[in-house]
Protein backbone atom coordinates (compact mmCIF):
# COMPACT_ATOMS: atom_id res chain seq x y z
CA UNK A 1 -17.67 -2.43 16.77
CA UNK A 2 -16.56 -4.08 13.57
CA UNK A 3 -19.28 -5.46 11.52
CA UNK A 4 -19.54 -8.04 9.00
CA UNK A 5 -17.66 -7.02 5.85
CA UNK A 6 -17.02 -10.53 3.74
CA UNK A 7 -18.62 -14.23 4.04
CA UNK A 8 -16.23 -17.23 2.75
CA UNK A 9 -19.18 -19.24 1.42
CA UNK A 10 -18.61 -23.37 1.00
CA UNK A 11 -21.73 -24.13 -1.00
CA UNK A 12 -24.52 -22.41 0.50
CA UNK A 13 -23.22 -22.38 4.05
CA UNK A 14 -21.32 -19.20 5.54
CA UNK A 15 -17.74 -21.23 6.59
CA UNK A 16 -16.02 -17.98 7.94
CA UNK A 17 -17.02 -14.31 8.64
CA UNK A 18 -14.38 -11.31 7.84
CA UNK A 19 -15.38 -8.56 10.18
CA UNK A 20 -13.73 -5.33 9.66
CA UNK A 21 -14.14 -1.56 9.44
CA UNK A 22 -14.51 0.83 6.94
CA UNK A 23 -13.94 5.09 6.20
CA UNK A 24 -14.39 7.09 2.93
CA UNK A 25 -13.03 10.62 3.97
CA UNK A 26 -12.37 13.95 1.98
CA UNK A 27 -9.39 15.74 2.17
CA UNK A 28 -11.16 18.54 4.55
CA UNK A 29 -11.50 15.83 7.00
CA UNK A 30 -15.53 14.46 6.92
CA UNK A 31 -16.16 11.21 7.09
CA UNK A 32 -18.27 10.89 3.68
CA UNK A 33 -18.98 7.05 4.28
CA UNK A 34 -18.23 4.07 6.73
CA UNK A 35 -18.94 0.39 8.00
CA UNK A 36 -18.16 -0.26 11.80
CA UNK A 37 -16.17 2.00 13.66
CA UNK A 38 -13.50 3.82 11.39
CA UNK A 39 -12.68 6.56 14.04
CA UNK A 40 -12.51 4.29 17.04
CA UNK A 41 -10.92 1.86 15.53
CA UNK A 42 -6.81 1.97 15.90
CA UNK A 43 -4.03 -0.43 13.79
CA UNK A 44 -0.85 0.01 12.22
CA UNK A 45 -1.29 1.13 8.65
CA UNK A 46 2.25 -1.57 7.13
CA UNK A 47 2.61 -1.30 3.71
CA UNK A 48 0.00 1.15 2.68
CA UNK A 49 2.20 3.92 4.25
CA UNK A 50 4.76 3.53 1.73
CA UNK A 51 3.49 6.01 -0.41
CA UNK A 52 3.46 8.34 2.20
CA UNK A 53 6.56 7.65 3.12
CA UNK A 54 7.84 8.48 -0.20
CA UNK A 55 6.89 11.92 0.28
CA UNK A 56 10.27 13.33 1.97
CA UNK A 57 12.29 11.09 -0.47
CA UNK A 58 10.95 12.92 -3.34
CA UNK A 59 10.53 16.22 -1.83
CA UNK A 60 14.28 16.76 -0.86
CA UNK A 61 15.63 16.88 -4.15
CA UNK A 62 17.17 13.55 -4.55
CA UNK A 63 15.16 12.31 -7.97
CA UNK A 64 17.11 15.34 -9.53
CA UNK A 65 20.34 15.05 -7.99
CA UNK A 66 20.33 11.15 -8.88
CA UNK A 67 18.34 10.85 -11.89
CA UNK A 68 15.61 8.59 -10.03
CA UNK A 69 13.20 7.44 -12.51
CA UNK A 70 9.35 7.40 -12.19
CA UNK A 71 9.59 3.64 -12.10
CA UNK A 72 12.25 3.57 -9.36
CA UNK A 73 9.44 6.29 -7.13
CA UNK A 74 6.79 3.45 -7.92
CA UNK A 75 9.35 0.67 -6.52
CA UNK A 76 9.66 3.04 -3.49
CA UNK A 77 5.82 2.66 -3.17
CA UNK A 78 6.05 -1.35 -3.86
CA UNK A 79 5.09 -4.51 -1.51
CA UNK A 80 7.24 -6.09 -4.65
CA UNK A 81 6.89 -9.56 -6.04
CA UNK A 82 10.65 -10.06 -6.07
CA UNK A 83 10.84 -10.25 -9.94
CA UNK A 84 13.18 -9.75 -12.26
CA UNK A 85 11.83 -6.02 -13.11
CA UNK A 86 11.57 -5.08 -8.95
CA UNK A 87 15.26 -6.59 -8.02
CA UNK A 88 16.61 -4.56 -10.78
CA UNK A 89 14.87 -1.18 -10.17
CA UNK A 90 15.99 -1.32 -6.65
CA UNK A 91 19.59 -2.56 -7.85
CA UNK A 92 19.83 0.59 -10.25
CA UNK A 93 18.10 2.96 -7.48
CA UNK A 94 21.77 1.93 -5.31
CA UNK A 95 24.09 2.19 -7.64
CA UNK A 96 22.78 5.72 -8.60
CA UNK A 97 23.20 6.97 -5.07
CA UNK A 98 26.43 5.13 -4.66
CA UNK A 99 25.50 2.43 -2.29
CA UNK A 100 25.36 -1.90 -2.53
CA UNK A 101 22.82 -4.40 -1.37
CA UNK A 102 25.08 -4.64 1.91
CA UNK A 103 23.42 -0.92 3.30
CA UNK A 104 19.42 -2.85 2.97
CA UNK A 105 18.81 -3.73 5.77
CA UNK A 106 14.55 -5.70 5.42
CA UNK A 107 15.97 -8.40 5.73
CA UNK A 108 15.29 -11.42 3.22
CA UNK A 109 12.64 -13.49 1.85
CA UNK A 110 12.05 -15.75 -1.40
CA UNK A 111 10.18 -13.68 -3.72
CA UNK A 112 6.54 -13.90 -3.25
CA UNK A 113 6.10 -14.19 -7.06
CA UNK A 114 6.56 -18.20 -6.98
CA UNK A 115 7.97 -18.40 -10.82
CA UNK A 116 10.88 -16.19 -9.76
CA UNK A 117 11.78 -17.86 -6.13
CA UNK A 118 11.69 -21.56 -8.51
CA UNK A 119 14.17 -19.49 -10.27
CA UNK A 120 16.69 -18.62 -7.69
CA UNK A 121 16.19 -22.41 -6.28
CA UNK A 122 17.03 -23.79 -9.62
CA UNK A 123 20.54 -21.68 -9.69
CA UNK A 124 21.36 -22.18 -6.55
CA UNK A 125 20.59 -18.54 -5.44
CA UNK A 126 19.91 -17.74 -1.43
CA UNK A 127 17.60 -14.98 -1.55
CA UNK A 128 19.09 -11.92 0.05
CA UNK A 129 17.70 -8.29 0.80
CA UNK A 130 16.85 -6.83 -2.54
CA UNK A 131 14.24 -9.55 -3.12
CA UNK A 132 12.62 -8.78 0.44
CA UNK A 133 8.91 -7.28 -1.21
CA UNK A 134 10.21 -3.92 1.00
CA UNK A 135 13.86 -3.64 -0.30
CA UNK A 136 12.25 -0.65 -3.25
CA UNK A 137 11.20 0.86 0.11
CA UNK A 138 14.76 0.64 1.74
CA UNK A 139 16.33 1.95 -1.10
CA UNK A 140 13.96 5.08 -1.10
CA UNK A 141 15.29 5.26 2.12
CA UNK A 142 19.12 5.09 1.62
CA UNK A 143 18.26 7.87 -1.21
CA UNK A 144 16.67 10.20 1.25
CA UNK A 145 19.87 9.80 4.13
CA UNK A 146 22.35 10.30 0.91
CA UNK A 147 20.70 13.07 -0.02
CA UNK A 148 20.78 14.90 2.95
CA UNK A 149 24.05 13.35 4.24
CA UNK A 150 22.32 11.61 7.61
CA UNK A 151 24.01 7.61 8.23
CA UNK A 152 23.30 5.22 6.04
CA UNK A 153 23.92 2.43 8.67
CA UNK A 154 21.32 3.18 11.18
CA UNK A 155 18.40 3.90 8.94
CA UNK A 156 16.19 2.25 10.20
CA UNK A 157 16.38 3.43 13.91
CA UNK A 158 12.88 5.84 14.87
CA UNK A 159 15.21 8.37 15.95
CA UNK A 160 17.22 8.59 12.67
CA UNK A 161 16.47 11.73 10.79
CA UNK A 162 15.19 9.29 7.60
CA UNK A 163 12.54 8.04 10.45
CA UNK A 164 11.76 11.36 12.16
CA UNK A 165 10.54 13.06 8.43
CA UNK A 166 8.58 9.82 7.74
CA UNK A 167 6.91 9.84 11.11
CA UNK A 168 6.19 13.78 9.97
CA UNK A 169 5.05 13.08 6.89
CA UNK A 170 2.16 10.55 7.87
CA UNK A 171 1.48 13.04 10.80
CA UNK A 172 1.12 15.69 8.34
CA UNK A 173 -1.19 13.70 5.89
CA UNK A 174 -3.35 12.24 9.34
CA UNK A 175 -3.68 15.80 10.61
CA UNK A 176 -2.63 14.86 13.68
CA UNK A 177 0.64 15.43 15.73
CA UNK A 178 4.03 12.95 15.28
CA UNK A 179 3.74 11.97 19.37
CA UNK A 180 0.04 10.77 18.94
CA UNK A 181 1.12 7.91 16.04
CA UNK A 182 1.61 4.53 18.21
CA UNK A 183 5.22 3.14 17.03
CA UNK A 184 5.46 -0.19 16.29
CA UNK A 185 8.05 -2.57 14.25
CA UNK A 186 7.01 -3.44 10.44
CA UNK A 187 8.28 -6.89 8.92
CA UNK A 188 11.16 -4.99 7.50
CA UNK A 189 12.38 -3.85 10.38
CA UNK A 190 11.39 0.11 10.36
CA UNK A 191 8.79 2.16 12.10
CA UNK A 192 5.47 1.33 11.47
CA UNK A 193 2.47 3.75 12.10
CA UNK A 194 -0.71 3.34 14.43
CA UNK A 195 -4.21 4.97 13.41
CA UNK A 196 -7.46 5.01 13.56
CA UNK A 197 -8.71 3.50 10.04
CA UNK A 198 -10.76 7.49 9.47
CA UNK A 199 -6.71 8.72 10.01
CA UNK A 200 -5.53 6.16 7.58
CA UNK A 201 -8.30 7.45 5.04
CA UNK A 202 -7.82 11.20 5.83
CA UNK A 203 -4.05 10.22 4.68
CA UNK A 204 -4.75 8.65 1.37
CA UNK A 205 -7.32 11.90 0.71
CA UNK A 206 -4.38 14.31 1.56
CA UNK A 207 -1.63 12.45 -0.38
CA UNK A 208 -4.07 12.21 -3.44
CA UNK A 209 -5.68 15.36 -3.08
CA UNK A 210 -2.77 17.71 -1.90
CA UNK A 211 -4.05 20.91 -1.82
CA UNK A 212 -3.73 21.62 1.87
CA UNK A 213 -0.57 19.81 1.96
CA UNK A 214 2.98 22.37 2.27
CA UNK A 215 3.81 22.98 -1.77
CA UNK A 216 7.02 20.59 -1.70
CA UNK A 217 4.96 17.36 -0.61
CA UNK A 218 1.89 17.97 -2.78
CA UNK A 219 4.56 18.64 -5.76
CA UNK A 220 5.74 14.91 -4.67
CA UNK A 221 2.58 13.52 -4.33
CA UNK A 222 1.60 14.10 -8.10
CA UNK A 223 4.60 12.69 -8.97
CA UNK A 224 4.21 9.78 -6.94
CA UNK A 225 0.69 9.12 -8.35
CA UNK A 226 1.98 9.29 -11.65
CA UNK A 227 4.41 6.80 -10.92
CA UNK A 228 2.24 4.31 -9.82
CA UNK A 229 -0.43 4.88 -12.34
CA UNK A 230 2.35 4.93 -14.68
CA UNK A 231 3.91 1.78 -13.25
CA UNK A 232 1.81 -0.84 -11.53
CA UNK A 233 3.77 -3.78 -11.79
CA UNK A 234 6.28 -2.29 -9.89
CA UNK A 235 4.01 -1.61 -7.43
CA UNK A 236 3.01 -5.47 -6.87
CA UNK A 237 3.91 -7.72 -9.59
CA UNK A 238 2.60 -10.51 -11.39
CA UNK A 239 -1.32 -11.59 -10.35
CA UNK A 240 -1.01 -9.45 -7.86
CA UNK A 241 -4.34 -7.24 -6.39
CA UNK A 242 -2.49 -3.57 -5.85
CA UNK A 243 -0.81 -3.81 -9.70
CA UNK A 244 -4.54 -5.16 -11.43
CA UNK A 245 -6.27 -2.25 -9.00
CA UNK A 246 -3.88 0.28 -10.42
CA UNK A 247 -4.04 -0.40 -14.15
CA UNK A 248 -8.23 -1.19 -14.14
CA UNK A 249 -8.07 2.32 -13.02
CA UNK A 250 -6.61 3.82 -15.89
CA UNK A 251 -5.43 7.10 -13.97
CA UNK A 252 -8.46 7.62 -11.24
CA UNK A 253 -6.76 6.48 -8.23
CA UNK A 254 -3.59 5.42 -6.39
CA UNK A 255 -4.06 2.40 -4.13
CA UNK A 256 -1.80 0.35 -2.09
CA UNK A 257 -2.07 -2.89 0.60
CA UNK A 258 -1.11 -3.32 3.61
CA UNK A 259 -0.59 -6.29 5.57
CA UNK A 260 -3.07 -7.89 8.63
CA UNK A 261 -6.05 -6.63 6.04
CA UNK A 262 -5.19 -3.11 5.84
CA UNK A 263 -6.26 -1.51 2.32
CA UNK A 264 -6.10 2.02 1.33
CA UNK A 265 -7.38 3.78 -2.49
CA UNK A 266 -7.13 7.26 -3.15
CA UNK A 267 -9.30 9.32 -6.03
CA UNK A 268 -7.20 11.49 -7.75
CA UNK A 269 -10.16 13.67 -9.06
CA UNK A 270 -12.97 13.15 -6.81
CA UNK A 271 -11.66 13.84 -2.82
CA UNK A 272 -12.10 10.89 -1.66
CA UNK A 273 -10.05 8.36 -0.27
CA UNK A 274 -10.82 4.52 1.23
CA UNK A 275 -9.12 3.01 4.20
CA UNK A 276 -10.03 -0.56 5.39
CA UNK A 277 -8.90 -2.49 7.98
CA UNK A 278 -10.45 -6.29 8.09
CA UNK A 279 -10.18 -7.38 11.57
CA UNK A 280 -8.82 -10.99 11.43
CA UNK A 281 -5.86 -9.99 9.08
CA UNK A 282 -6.93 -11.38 6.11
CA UNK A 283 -6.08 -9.98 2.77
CA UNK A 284 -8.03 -11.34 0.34
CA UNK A 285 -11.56 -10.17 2.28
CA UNK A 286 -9.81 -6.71 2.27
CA UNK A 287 -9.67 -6.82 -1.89
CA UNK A 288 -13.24 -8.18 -2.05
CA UNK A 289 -14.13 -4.94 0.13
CA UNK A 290 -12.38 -2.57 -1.46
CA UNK A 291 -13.60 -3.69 -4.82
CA UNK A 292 -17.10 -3.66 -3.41
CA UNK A 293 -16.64 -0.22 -1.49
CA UNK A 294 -15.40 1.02 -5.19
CA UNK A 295 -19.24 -0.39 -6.63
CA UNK A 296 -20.77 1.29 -4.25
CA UNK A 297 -19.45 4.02 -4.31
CA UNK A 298 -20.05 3.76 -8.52
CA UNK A 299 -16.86 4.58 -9.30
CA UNK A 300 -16.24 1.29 -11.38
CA UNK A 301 -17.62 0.42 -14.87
CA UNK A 302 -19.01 -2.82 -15.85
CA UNK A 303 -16.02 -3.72 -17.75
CA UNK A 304 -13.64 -3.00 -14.75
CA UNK A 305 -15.93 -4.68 -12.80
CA UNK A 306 -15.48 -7.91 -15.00
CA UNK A 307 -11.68 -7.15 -15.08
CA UNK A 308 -11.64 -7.12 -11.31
CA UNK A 309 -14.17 -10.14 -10.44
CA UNK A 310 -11.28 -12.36 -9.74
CA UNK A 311 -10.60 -10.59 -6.43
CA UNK A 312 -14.31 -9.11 -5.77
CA UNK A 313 -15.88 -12.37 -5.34
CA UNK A 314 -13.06 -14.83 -5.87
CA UNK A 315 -13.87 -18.58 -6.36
CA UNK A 316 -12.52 -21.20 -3.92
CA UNK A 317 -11.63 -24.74 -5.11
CA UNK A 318 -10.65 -27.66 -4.09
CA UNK A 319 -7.83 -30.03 -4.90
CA UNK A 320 -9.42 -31.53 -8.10
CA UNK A 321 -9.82 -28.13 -8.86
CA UNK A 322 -13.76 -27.83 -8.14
CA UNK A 323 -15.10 -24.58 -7.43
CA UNK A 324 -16.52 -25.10 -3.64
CA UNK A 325 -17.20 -21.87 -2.64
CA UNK A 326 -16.59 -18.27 -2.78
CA UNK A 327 -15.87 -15.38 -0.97
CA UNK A 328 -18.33 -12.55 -0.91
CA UNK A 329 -19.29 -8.83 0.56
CA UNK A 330 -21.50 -8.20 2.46
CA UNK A 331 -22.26 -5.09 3.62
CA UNK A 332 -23.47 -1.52 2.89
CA UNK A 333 -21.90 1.83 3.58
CA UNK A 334 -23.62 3.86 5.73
CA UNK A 335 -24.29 6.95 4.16
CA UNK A 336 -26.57 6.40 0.56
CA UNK A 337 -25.05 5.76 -2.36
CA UNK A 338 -25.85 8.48 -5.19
């Protein structure tokens, strides 16, 4: 069962209750810490994949062969804010594999960074598909089918090649076989990925600890990590958790959202990776967790702390601008805590 992870407190009275579930897991597979029921409990792991669906994009030779930059790999990695610096990495990513914004096919949304949708109201722009938060995804896709010289106009089909290594990739990472992943539809239109929140976590540990992954993907896993250590605002954008996550790290882990409350961190040094999964959907109780899971786990200084209170135990206010409430963790992993 999924326990208590987060309270949403309105004065001293407990307004709401984010339940959720919890695994810290190694790379060999042991489930080194939890909260509720990590191995029982099954959802689709959205946006937090994207990193490990990077893997075949920069294993097959394409960031050669193109001259893909490590902040284009981090874009491939991104839930993007749709700002200037994300529309234009995943503008230059097409151009160097000879494609348009016609071939994304995500779909379109105003971008979630609310400065920059203002901006497209104010010149009379429609938002289109490179401002979708999953076009740097897409386009990591188009790479991977030009590459290899698959369609570029079914991409997004599960039985397109650019699907079938993805699929392969996470099953790889889970340690689990392709046909036991439940397939469902993300918000962009692709494949999406169903596991148990320990699978999710044994993922993260093998794409951030890659020594038992085959020599190609661990080579693009480092790389990948670099380019989101090296890059975090391409990885989110302004204000945004995933980006202020990745740079209070300064180098020790790789982290990445997903959406319906899905969070996943990886150590880079320690062999140890995070999944969470907060039952209701929320997102914000999935930062205050992670955060927390992070203190716990005393992997955070007092000064990163400080630099990530915002989203540990955020304030909530009120029209006038009060401060009403707050939300706050509340649980404790169950293994001790060194």
């Amino acid at each position: 069962m999924s326990i208590e992870l987060v309270h949403a407190l309105r004065g001293d009275l407990v307004e709401s209750i984010y339940r959720g579930d919890i695994a810290v897991v190694n790379a060999e597979g042991k489930l080194l810490y939890s909260a509720g029921d990590p191995v029982q409990k099954i959802s689709f792991i959205r946006s937090a994949a994207k990193p490990i669906q990077a893997l075949p994009v920069v294993a097959s030779g394409a960031m050669e062969r193109f001259n893909i930059s490590d902040q284009e790999i981090a874009v491939f990695c991104a839930s993007h804010s749709g700002e200037e610096e994300h529309t234009t990495a995943v503008r230059s990513v097409l151009q160097k594999i000879g494609l348009d914004e016609s071939y994304l096919q995500c779909g379109s949304h105003p971008p979630i960074y609310r400065k920059a949708a203002d901006e497209l109201v104010l010149k009379g722009i429609t938002p289109s598909e490179v401002h979708c938060n999953c076009s740097g995804k897409h386009s990591g896709m188009l790479t991977l089918a030009q590459q290899q010289g698959w369609s570029t106009t079914d991409y997004i089909a599960l039985d397109h090649p650019v699907q079938q290594a993805m699929l392969q990739a996470m099953a790889t990472c889970a340690g689990i076989k392709a046909e036991e992943i439940a397939i469902g539809t993300d918000g962009c239109g692709v494949p999406v990925h169903g596991l148990s929140v320990f699978r999710m976590a044994l993922a993260w540990a093998n794409l951030t600890t890659p020594k038992y992954l085959p020599a190609d993907l661990a080579q693009a896993a480092t790389r990948i990590a670099q380019a989101m250590i090296s890059h975090p605002s391409k990885v989110a954008g302004t204000n945004r958790f995933c980006s202020a996550l990745l740079t209070a790290g300064k180098g020790a882990w790789i982290n990445k959202s997903g959406a319906q409350g899905i969070y996943c961190c990886g150590l880079l040094d320690q062999n140890l990776a995070i999944a969470i999964k907060i039952e209701s959907g929320t997102g914000s109780a999935g930062y205050s967790a992670m955060v927390e899971v992070l203190r716990q786990l005393d992997l955070l200084s007092s000064q990163q702390l400080e630099e990530l209170k915002r989203f540990h135990k955020p304030v909530m206010r009120n029209h006038r601008g009060d401060v009403v409430g707050e939300l706050k963790p509340v649980f404790t992993l169950a293994s001790p805590i060194r």
